[in-house]
N, C-alpha and C. Protein backbone atom coordinates (compact mmCIF):
# COMPACT_ATOMS: atom_id res chain seq x y z
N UNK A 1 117.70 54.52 78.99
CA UNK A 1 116.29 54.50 78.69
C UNK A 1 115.47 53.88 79.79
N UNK A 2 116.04 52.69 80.54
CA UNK A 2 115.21 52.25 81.86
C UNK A 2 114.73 53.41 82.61
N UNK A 3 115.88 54.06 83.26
CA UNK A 3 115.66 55.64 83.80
C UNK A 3 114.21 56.43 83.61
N UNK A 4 114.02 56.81 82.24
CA UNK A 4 112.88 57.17 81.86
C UNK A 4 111.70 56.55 82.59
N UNK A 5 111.44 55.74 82.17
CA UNK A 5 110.08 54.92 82.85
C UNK A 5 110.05 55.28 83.71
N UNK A 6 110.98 55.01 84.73
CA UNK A 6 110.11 55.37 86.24
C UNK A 6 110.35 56.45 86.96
N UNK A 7 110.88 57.37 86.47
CA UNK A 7 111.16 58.56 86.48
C UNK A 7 109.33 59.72 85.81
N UNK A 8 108.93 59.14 85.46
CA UNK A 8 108.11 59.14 84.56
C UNK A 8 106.24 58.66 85.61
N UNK A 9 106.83 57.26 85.97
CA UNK A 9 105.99 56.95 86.73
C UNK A 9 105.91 57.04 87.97
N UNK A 10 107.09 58.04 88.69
CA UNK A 10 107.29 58.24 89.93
C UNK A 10 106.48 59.90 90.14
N UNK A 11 106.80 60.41 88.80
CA UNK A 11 106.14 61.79 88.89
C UNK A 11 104.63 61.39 88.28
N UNK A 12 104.23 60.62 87.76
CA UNK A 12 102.46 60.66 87.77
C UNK A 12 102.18 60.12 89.22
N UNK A 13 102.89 59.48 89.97
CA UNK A 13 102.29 59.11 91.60
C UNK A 13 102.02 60.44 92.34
N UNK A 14 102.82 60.78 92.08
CA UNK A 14 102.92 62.21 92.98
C UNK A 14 101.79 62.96 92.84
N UNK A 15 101.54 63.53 91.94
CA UNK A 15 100.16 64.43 91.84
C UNK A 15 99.14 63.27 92.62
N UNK A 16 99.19 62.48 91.93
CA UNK A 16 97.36 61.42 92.68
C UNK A 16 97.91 61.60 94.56
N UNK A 17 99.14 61.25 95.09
CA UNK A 17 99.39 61.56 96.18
C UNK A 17 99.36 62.96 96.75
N UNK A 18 99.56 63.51 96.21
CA UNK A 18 99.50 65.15 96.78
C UNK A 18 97.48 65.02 96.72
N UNK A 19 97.08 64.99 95.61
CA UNK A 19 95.67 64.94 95.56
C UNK A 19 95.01 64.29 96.62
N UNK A 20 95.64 63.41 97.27
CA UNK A 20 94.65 62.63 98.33
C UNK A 20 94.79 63.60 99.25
N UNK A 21 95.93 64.19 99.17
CA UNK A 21 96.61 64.58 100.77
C UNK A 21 95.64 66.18 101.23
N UNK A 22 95.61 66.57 99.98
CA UNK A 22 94.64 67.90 99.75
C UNK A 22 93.25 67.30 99.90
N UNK A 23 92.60 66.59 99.91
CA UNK A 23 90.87 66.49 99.96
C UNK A 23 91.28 65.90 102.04
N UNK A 24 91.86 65.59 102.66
CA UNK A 24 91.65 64.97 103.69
C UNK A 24 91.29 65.68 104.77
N UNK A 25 90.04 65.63 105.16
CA UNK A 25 89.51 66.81 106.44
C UNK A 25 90.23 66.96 107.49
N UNK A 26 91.12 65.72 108.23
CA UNK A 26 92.07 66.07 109.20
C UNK A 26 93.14 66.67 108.91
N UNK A 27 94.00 67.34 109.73
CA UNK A 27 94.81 67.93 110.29
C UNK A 27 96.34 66.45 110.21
N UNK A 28 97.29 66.55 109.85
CA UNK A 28 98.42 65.74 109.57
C UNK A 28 99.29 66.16 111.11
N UNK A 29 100.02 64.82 111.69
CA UNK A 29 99.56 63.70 111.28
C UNK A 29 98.50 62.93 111.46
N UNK A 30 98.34 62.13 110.58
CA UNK A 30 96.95 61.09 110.96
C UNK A 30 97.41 60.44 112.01
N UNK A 31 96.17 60.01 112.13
CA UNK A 31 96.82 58.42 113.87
C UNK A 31 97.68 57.21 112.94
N UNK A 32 97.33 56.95 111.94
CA UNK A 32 98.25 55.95 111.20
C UNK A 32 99.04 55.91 111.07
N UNK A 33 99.83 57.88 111.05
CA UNK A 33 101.35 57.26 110.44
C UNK A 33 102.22 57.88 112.18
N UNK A 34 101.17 58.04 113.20
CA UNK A 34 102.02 57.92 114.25
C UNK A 34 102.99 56.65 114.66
N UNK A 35 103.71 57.12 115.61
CA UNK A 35 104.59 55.20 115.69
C UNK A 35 103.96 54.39 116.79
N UNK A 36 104.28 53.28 116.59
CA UNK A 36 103.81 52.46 118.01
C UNK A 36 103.82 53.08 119.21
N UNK A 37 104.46 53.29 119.71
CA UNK A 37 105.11 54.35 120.77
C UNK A 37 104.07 55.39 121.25
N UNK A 38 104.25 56.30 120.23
CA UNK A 38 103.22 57.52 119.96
C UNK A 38 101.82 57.03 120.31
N UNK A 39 101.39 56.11 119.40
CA UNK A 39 99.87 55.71 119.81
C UNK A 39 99.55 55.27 120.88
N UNK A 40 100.83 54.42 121.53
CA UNK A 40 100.37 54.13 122.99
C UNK A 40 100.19 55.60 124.34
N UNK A 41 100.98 55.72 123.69
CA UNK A 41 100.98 57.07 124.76
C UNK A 41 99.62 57.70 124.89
N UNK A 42 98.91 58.15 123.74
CA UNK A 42 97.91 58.39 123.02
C UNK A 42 96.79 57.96 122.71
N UNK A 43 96.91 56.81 122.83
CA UNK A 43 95.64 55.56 123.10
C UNK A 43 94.13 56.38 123.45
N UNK A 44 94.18 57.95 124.66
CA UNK A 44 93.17 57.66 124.98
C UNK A 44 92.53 58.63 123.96
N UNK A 45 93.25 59.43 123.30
CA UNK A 45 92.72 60.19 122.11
C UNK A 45 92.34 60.16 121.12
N UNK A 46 92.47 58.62 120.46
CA UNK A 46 92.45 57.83 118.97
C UNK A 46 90.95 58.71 118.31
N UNK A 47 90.13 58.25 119.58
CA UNK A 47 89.04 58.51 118.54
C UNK A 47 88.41 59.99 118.22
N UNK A 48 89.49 61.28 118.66
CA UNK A 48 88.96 62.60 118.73
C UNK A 48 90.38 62.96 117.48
N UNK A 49 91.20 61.82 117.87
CA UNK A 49 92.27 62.79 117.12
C UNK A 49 92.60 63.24 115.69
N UNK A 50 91.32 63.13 114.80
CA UNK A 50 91.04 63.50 113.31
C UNK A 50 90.72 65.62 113.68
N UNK A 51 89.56 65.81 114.69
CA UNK A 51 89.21 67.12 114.60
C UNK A 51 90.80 67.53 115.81
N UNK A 52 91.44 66.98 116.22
CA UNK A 52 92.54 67.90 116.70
C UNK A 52 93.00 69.42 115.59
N UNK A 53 93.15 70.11 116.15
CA UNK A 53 94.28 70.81 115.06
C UNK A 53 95.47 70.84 115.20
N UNK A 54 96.43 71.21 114.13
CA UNK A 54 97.84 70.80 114.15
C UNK A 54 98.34 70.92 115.20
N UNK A 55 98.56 72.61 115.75
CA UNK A 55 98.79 72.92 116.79
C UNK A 55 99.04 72.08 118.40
N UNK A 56 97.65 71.77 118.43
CA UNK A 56 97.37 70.58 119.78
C UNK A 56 98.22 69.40 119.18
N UNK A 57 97.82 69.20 118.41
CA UNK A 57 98.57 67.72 117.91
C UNK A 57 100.48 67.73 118.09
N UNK A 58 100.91 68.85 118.02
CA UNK A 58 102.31 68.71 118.49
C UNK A 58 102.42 69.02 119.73
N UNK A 59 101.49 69.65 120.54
CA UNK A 59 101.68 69.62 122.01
C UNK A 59 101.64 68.26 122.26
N UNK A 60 100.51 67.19 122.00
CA UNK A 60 100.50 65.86 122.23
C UNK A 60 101.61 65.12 122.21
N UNK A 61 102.22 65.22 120.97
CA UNK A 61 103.16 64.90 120.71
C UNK A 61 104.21 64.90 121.48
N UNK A 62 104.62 65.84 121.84
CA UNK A 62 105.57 66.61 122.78
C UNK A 62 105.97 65.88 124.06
N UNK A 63 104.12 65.74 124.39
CA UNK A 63 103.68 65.06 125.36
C UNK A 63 104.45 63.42 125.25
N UNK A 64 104.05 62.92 124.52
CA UNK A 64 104.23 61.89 124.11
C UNK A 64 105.82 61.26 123.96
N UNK A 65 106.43 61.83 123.90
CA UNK A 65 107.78 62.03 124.12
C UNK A 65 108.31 61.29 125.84
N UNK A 66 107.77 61.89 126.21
CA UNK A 66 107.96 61.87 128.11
C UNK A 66 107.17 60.29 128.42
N UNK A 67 106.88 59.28 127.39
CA UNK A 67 105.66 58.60 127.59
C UNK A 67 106.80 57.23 128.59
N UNK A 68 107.68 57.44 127.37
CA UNK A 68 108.42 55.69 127.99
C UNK A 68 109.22 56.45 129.16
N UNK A 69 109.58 57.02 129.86
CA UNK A 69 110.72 58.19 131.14
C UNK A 69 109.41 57.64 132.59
N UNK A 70 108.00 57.58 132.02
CA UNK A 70 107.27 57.55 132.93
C UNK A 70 107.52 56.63 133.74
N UNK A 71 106.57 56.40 134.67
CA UNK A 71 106.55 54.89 135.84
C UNK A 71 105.16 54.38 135.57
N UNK A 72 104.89 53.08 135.48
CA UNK A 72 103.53 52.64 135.43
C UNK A 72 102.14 53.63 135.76
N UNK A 73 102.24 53.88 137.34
CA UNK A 73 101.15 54.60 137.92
C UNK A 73 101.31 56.31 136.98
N UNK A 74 102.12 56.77 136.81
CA UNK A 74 102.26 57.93 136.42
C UNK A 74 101.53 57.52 134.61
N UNK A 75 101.60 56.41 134.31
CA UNK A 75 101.57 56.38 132.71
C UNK A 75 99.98 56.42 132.95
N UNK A 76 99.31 55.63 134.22
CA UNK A 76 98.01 55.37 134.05
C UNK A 76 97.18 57.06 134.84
N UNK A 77 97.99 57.31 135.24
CA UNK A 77 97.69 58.90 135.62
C UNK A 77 97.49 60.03 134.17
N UNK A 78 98.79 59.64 133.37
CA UNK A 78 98.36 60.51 132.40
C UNK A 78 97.14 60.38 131.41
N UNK A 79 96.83 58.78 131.04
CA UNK A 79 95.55 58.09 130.51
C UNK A 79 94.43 58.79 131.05
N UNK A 80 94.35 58.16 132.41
CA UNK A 80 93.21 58.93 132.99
C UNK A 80 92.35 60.38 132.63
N UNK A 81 93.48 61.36 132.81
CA UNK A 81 93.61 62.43 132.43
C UNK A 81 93.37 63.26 131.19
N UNK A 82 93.45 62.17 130.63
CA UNK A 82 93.14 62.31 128.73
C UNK A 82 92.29 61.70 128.21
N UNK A 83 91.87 60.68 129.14
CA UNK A 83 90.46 60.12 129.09
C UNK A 83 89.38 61.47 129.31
N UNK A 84 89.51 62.06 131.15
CA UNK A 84 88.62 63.40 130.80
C UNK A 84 88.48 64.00 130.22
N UNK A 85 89.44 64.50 129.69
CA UNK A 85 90.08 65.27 128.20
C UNK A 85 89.32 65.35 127.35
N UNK A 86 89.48 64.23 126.83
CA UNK A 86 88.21 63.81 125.52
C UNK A 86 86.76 64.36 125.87
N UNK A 87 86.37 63.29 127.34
CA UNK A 87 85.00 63.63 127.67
C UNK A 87 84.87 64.74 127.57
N UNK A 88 85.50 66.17 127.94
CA UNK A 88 84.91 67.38 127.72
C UNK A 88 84.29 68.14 126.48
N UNK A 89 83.42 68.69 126.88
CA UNK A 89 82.92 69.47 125.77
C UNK A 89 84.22 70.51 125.19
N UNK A 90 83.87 70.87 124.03
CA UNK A 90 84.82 71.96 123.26
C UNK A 90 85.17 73.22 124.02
N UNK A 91 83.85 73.89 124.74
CA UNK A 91 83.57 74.89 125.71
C UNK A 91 84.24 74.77 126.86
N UNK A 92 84.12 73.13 127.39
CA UNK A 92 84.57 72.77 128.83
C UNK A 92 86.17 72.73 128.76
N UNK A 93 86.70 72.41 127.17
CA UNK A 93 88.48 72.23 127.18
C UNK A 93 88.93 74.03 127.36
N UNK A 94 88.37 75.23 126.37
CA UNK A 94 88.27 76.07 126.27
C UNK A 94 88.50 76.94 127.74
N UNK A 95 87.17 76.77 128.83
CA UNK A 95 87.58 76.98 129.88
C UNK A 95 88.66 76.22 130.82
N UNK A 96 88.70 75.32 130.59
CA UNK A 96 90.18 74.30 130.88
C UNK A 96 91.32 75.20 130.71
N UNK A 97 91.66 75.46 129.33
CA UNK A 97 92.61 75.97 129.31
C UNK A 97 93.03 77.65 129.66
N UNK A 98 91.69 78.13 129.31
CA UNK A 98 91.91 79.80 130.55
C UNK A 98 92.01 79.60 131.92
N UNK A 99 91.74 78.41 132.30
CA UNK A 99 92.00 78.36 133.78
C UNK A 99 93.10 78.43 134.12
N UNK A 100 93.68 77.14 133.04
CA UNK A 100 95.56 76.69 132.99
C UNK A 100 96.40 78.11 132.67
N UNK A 101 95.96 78.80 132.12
CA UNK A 101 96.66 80.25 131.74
C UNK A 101 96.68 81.00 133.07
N UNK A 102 95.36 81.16 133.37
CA UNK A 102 95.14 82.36 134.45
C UNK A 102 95.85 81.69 135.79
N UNK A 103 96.32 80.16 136.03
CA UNK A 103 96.80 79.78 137.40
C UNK A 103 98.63 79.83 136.89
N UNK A 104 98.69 80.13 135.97
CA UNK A 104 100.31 80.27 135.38
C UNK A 104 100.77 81.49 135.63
N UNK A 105 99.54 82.54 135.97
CA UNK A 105 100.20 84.03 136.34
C UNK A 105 99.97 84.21 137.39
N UNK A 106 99.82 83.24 138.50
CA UNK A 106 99.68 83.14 139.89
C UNK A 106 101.54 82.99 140.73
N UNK A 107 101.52 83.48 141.34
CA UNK A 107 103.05 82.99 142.00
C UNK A 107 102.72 81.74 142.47
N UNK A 108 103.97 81.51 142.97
CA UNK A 108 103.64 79.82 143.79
C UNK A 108 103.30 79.81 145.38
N UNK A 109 103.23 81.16 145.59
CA UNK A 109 102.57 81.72 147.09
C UNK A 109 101.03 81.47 147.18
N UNK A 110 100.72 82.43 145.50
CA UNK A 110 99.13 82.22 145.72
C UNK A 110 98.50 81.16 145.45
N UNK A 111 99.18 80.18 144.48
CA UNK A 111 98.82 78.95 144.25
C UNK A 111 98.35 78.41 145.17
N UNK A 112 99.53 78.18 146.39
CA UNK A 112 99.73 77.71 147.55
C UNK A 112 98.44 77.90 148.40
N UNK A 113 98.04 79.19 148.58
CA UNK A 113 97.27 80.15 149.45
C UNK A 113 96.07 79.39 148.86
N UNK A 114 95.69 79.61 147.71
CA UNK A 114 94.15 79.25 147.29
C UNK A 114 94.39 77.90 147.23
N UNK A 115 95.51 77.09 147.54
CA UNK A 115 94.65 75.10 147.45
C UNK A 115 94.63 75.05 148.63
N UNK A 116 95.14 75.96 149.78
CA UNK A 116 95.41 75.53 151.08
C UNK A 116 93.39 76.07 151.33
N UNK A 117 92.70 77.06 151.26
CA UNK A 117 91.66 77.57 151.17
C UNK A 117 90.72 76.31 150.78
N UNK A 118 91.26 76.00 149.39
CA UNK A 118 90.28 74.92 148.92
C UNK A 118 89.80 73.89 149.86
N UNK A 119 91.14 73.46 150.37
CA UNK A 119 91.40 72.03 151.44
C UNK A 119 90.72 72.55 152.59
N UNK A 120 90.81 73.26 153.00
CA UNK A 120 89.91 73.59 154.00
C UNK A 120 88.54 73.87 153.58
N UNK A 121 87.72 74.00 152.80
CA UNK A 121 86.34 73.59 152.20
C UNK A 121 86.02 72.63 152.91
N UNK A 122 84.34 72.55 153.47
CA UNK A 122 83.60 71.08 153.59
C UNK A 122 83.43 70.66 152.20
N UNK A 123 83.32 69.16 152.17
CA UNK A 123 83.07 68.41 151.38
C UNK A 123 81.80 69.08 150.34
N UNK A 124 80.30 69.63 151.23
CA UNK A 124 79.20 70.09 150.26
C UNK A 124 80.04 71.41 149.85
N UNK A 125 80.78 72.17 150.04
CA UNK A 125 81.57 73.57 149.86
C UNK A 125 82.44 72.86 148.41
N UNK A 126 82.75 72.02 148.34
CA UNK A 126 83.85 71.55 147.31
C UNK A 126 82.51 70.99 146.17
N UNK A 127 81.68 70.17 146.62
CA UNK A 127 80.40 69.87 145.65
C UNK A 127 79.90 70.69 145.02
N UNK A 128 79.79 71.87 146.05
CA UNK A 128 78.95 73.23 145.28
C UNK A 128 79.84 73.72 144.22
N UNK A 129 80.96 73.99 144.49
CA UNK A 129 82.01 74.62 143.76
C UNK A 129 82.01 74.05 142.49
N UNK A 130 82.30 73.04 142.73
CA UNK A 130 82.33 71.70 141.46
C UNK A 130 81.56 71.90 140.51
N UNK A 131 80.13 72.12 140.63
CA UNK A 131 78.94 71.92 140.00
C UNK A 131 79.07 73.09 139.25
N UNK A 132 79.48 74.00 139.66
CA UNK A 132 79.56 75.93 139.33
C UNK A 132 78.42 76.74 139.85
N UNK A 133 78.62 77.96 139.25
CA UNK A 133 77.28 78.58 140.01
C UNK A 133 75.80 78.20 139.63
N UNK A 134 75.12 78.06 140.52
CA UNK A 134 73.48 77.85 140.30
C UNK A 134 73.29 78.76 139.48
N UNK A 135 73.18 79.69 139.09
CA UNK A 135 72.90 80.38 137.54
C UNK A 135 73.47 81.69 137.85
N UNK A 136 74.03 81.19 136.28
CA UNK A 136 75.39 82.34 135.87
C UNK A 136 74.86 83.42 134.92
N UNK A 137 74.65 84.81 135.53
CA UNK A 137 73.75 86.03 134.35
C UNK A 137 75.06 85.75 133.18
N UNK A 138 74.19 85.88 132.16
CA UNK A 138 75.14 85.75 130.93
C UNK A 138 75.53 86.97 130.66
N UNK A 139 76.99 87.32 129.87
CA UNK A 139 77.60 88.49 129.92
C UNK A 139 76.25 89.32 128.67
N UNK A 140 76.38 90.65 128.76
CA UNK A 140 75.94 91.31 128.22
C UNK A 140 76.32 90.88 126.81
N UNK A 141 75.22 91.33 125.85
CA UNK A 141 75.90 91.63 123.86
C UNK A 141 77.32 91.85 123.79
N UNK A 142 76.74 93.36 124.27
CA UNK A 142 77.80 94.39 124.20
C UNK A 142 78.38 94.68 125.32
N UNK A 143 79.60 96.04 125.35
CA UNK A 143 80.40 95.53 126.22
C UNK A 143 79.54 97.26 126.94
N UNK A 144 79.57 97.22 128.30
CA UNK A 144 78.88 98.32 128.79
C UNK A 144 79.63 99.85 128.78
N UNK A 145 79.19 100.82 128.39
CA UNK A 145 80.26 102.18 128.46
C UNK A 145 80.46 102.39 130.33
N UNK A 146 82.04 102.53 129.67
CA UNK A 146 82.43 103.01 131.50
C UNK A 146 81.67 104.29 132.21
N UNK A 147 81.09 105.20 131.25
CA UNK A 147 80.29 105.87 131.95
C UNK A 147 79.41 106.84 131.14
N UNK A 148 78.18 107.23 131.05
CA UNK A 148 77.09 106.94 129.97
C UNK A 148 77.70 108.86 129.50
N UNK A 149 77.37 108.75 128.20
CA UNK A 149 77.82 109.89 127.62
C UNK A 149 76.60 110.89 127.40
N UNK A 150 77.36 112.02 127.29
CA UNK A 150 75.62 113.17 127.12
C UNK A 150 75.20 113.31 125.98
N UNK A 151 74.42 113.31 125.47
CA UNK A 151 73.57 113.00 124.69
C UNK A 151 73.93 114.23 123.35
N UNK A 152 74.67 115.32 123.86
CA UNK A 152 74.91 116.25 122.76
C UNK A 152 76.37 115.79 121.90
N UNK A 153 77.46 114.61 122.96
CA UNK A 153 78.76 113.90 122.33
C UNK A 153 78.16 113.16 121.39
N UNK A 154 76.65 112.48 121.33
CA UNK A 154 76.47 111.66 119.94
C UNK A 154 76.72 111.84 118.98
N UNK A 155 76.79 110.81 117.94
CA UNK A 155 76.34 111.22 116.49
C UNK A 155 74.65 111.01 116.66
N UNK A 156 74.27 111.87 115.57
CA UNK A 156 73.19 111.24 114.87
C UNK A 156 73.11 110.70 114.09
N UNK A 157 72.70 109.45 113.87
CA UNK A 157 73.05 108.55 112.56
C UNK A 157 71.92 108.91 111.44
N UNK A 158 72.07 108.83 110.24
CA UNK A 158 71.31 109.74 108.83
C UNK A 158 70.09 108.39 108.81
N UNK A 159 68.91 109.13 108.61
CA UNK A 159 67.68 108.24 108.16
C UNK A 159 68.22 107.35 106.55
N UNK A 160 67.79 106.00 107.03
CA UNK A 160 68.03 105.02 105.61
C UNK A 160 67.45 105.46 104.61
N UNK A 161 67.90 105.63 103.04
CA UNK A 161 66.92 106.68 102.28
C UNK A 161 66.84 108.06 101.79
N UNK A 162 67.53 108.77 103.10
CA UNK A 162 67.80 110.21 102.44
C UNK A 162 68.65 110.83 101.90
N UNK A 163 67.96 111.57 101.06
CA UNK A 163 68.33 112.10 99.66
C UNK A 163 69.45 112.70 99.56
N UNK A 164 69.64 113.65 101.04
CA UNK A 164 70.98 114.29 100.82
C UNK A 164 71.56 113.54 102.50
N UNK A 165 72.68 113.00 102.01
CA UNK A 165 73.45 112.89 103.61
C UNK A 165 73.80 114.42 104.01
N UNK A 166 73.87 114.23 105.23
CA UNK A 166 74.55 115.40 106.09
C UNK A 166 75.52 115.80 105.58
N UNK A 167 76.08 117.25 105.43
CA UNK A 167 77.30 117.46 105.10
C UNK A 167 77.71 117.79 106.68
N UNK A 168 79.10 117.42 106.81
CA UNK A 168 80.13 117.57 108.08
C UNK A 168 81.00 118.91 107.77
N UNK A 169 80.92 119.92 108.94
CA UNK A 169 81.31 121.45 109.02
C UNK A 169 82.99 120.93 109.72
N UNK A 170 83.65 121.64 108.67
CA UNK A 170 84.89 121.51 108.63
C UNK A 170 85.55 122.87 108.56
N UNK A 171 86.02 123.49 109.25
CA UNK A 171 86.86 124.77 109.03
C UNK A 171 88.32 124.74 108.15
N UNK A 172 89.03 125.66 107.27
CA UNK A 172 89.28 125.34 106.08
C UNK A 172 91.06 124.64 106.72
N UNK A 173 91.10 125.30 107.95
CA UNK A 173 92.48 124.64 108.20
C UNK A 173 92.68 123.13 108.21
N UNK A 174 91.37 122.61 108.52
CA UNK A 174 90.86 121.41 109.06
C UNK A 174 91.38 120.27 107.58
N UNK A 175 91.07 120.91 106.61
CA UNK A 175 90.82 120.01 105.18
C UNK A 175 92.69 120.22 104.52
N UNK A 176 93.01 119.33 104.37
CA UNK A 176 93.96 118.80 103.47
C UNK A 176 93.68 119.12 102.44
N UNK A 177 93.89 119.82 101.15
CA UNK A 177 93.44 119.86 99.62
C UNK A 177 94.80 118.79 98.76
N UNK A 178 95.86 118.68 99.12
CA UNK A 178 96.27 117.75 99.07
C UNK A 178 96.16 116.13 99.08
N UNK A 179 95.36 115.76 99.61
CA UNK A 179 95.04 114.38 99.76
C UNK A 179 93.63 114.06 99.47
């Protein structure tokens, strides 16, 4: 009969725990139930790391792993680094990471080729760069036709309202009576 009781009161915890766990706007894990370890590594993310999503959050992690293997200067290299991190806008990580994609399908020739280019930049050549372009035309709505069509390939689209839509001329081979 002891059994009972808390068998009893172990399953009414559960629902109120599952219930918290369901209303919580972040993404699991929280920074709380990371380990000492983890948070140090991590330190410079504490205060973004509620809107992380899961996803990122186990790359971090991952990250985080490699934290104690480091050397001092390398630990304050990766801080640094995740300090900018943060600072960026959502847009600015976004292009961050198409950059990181698009220099991953580079060989290690061209890599090579375009930092050797860079390094040879003057200093205002590397400023300008930096800053981005003095004004960037924004991409079109839509995406442009590769080459403009004649005017008899249209549709005509039916006036809003009328009474009879178009009927579409179909020759009889054309029609399925089946389906």
């Amino acid at each position: 009969m002891g059994a009972a009781p808390s068998r009893t009161a172990s399953a009414a915890a559960r629902p109120a725990s599952a219930g918290a766990r369901g209303f919580r706007s972040s993404t699991s894990p929280s920074w709380s139930e990371l380990t000492a370890p983890q948070q140090q590594a991590l330190a410079p993310l504490a205060t973004v790391w509620p809107t992380i999503s899961e996803a990122q959050k186990r790359k971090w992690l991952v990250i985080s792993q490699s934290w104690g293997r480091l050397s001092p200067p390398e630990q304050a290299k990766l801080h640094s680094r995740m300090t900018e991190w943060v600072a960026l806008s959502p847009q600015q990580r976004t292009q961050a990471r198409l950059n990181f994609a698009e220099s991953k399908q580079l060989s290690a020739d061209d890599k090579k080729a375009k930092w050797e280019e860079y390094q040879a930049l003057s200093p205002e050549a590397k400023r300008k760069l930096a800053a981005g372009p003095a004004s960037v035309p924004k991409p079109p709505a839509t995406a442009a036709a590769v080459k403009p069509v004649p005017a008899q390939k249209l549709a005509t689209v039916p006036r809003a309202g009328d009474p009879r839509p178009p009927r579409i001329e179909a020759a009889p081979n054309q029609v399925d009576h089946h389906t």
